[in-house]
Protein backbone atom coordinates (compact mmCIF):
# COMPACT_ATOMS: atom_id res chain seq x y z
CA UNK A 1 89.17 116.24 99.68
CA UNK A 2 88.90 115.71 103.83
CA UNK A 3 88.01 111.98 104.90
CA UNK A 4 86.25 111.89 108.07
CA UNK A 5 86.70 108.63 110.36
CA UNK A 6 85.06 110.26 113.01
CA UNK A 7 82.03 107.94 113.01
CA UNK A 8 83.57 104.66 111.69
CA UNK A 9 81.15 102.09 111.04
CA UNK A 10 82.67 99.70 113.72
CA UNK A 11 83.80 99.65 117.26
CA UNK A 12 87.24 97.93 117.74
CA UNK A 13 86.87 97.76 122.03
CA UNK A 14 86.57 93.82 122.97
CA UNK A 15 83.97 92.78 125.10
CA UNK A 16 84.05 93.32 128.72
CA UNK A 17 86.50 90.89 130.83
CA UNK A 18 88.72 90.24 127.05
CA UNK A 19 92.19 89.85 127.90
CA UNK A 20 94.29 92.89 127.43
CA UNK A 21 96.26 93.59 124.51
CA UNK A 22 100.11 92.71 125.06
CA UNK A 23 102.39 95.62 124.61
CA UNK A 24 105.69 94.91 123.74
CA UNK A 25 109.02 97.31 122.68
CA UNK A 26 112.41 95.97 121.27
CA UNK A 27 115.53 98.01 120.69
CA UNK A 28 117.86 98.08 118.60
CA UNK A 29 116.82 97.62 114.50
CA UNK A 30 115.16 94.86 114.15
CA UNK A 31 115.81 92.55 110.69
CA UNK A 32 112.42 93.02 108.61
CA UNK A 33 112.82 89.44 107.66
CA UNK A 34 112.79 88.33 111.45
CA UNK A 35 109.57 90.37 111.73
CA UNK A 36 107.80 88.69 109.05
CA UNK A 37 108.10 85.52 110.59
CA UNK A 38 107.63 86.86 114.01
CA UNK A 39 104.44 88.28 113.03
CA UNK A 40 103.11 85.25 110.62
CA UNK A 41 103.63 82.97 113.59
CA UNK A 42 101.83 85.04 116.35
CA UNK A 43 98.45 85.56 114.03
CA UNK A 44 98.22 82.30 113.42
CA UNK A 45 98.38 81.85 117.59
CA UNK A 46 96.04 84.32 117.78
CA UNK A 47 93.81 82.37 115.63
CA UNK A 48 93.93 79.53 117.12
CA UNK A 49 93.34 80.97 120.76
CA UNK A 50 96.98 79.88 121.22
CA UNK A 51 98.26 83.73 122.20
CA UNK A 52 96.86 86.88 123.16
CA UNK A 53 96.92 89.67 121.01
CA UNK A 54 99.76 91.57 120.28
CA UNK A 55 101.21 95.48 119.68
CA UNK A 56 104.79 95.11 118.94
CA UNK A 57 106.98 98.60 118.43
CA UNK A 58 110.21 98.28 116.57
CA UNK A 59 113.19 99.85 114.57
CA UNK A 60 114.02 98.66 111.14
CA UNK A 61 117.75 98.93 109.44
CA UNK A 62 117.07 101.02 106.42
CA UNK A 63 114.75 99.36 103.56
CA UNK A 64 111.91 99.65 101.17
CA UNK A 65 109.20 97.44 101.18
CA UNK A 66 106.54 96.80 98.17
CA UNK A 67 103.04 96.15 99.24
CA UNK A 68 100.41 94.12 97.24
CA UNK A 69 99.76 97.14 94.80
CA UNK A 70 103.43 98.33 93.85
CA UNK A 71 104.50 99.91 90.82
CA UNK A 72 107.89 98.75 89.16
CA UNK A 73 108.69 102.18 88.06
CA UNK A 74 108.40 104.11 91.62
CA UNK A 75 111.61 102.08 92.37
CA UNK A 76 113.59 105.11 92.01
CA UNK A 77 116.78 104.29 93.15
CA UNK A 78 117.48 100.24 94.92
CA UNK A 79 119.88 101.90 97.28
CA UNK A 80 118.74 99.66 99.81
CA UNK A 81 117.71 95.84 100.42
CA UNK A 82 113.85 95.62 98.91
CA UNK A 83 111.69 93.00 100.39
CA UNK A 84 108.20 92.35 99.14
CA UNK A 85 105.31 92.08 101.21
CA UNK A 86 101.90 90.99 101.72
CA UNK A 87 100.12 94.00 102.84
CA UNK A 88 97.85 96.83 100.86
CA UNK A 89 100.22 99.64 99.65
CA UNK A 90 102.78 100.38 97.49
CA UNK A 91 106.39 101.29 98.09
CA UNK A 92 107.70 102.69 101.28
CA UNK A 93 110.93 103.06 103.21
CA UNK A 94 111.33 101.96 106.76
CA UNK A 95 114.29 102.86 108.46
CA UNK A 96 116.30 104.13 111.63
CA UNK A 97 114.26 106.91 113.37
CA UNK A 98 110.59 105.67 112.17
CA UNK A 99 108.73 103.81 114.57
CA UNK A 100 107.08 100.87 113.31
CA UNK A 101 104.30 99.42 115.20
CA UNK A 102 103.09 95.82 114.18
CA UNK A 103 99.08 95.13 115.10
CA UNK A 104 97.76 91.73 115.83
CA UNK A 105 94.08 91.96 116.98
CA UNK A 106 91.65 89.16 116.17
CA UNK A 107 89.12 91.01 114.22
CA UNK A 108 87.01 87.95 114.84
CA UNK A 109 86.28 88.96 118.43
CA UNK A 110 85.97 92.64 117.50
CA UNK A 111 84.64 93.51 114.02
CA UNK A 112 85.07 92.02 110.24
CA UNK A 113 85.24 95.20 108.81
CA UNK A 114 88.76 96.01 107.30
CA UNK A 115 87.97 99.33 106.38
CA UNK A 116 86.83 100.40 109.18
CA UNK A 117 89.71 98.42 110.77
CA UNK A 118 92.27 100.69 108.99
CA UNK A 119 90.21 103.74 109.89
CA UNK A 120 90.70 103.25 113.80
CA UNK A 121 94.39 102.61 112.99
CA UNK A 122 94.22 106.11 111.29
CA UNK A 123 92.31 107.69 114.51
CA UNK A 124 94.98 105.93 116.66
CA UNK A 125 97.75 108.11 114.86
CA UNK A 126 95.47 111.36 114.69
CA UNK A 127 95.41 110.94 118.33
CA UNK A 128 99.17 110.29 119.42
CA UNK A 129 99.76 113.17 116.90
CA UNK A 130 97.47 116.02 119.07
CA UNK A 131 99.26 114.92 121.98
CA UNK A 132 102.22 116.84 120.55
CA UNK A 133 99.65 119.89 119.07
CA UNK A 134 100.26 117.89 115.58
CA UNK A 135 97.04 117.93 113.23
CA UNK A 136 96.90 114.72 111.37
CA UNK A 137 94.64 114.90 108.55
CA UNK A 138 93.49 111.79 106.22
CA UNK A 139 92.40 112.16 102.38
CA UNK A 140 90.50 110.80 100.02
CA UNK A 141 92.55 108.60 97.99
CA UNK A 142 95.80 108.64 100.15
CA UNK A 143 95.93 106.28 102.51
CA UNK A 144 97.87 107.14 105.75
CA UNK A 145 98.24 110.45 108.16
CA UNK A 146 98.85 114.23 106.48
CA UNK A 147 99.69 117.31 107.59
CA UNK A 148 99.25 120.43 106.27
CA UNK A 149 102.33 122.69 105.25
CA UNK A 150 101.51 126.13 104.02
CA UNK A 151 105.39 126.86 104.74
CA UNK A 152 106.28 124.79 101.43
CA UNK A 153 105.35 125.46 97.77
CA UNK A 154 101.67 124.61 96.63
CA UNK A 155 100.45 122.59 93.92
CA UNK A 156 100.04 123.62 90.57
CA UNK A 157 95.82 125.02 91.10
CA UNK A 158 96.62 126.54 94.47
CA UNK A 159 96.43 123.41 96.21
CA UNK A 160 98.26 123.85 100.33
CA UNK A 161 101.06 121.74 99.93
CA UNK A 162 100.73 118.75 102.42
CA UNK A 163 103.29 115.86 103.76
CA UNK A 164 102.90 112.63 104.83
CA UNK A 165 104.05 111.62 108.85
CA UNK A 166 102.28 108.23 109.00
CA UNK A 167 102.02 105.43 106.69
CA UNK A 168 99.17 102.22 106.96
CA UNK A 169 99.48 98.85 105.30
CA UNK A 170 97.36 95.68 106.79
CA UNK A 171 97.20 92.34 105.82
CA UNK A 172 94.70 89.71 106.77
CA UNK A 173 95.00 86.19 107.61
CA UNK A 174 91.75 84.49 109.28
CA UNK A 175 90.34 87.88 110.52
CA UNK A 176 93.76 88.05 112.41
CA UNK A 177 95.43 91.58 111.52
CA UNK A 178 99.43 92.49 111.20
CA UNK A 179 101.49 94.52 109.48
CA UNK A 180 100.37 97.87 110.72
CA UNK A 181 101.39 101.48 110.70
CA UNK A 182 104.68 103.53 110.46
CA UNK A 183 105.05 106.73 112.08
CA UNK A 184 108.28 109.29 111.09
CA UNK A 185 109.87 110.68 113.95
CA UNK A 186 113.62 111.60 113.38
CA UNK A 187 114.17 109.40 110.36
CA UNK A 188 116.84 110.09 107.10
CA UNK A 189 114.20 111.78 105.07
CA UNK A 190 116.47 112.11 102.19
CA UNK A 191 116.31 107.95 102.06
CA UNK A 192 112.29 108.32 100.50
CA UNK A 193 113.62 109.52 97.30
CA UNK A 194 114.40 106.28 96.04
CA UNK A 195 111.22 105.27 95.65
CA UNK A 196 107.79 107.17 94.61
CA UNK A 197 106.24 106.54 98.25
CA UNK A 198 103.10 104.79 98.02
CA UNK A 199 102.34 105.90 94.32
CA UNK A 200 102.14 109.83 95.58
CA UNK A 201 104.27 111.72 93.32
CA UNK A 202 102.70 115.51 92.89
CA UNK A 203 105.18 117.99 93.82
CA UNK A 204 103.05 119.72 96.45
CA UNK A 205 102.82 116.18 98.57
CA UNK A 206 106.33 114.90 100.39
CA UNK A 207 106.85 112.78 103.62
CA UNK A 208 107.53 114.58 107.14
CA UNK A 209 108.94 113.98 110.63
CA UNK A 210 108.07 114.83 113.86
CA UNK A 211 111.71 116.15 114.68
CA UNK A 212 111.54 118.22 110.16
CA UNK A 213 108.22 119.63 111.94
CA UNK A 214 110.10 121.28 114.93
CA UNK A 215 109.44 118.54 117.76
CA UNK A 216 112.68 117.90 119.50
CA UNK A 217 110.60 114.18 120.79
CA UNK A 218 112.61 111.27 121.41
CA UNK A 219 111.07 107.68 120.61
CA UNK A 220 110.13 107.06 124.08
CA UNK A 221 107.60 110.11 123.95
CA UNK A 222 106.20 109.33 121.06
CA UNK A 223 105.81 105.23 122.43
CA UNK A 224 103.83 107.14 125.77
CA UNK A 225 101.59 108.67 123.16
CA UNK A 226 100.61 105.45 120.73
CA UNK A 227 100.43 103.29 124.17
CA UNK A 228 97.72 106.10 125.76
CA UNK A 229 95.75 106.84 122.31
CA UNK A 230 95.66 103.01 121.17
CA UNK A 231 93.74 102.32 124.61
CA UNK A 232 91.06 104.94 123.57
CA UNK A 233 90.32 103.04 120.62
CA UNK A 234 90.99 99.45 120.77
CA UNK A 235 91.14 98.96 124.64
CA UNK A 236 93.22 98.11 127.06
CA UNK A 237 96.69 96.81 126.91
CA UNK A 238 99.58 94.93 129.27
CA UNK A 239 103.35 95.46 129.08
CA UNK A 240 105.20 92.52 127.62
């Protein structure tokens, strides 16, 4: 079934005069473990008025990561370091190519509503996704960004067979968001079949790429498009 966010039942723009969001972009793969810390230590600045908010865009070296609701047996096949995690989800698989995008907004200041905060985060990657004439879909049940694929098999009642491009875990910690979302650019797509990602295992769903869905984009095109739709919905930001 379709799940609108059109309407969610929250806005996520600060007040008027709120310092913009900071932007920031590192190269390179970044060590997951690094950004754990990294991220821990800025929400708790946030919290305590100590730092502004923060986007932070980065590359990780190829790993899975279990989330707060992880199954044993969808680790498929360890081929890579695992590292558990505090956020919603399951297992997924970060990795060259994907770009991960770490959110730390003080919900405090804009709304204590964490479903609706994880429906804006869907509506930010809906948005970057029709600036490349991608339609990112959400469903009931399935957390993260879809798209259709009537080129593939469908399921076993006639069901369109559908892919995933984007995936969404949050965590919490005194109304202070991080964690965030992963979008699939030009990633190793063979490198999700050790693990059932996030619990999904029907035969008519997969995982997809912007580059596997014919876009020839690079990473920087793709940063343009989160930095342009993220303003729409959460307001303005400022380049580390």
């Amino acid at each position: 079934m379709t799940q609108t966010c059109e309407k969610p039942s929250a806005s996520f723009v600060p007040a008027a005069g709120a310092p913009a969001v900071e932007w920031r972009v590192s190269g390179g793969l970044t060590e997951y473990a690094f950004a754990v810390a990294e991220m821990e230590a800025r929400a708790s600045a946030i919290a305590e008025g100590a730092a502004r908010e923060l986007v932070w865009l980065v590359e990780h070296p190829p790993l899975y990561t279990s989330g707060t609701s992880a199954q044993p047996e969808d680790l498929l096949d360890a081929r890579f370091p695992i590292h558990a995690t505090g956020r919603g989800g399951q297992f997924t698989y970060h990795g060259p190519g994907q770009r991960v995008a770490y959110v730390m907004l003080d919900l405090n200041r804009r709304s204590r509503d964490v479903r609706a905060y994880v429906c804006a985060l869907e509506k930010w990657l809906i948005a970057a996704l029709e600036l490349f004439n991608i339609k990112g879909e959400i469903r009931d049940g399935r957390v993260g960004v879809w798209v259709r694929r009537p080129d593939k098999p469908p399921g076993p009642q006639g069901e369109i067979a559908e892919d995933k491009i984007a995936a969404i875990g949050v965590r919490m910690r005194r109304w202070v968001s991080f964690h965030g979302v992963a979008l699939n650019v030009e990633p190793d797509l063979t490198h999700f079949s050790g693990i059932v990602p996030c619990g999904i295992a029907e035969p008519h769903l997969g995982v997809t790429s912007l580059v596997d869905l014919g876009l020839p984009v690079t990473m920087h095109d793709v940063d343009v498009a989160l930095q342009r739709s993220f303003e729409e919905i959460f307001g303005p930001i400022a380049p580390a």
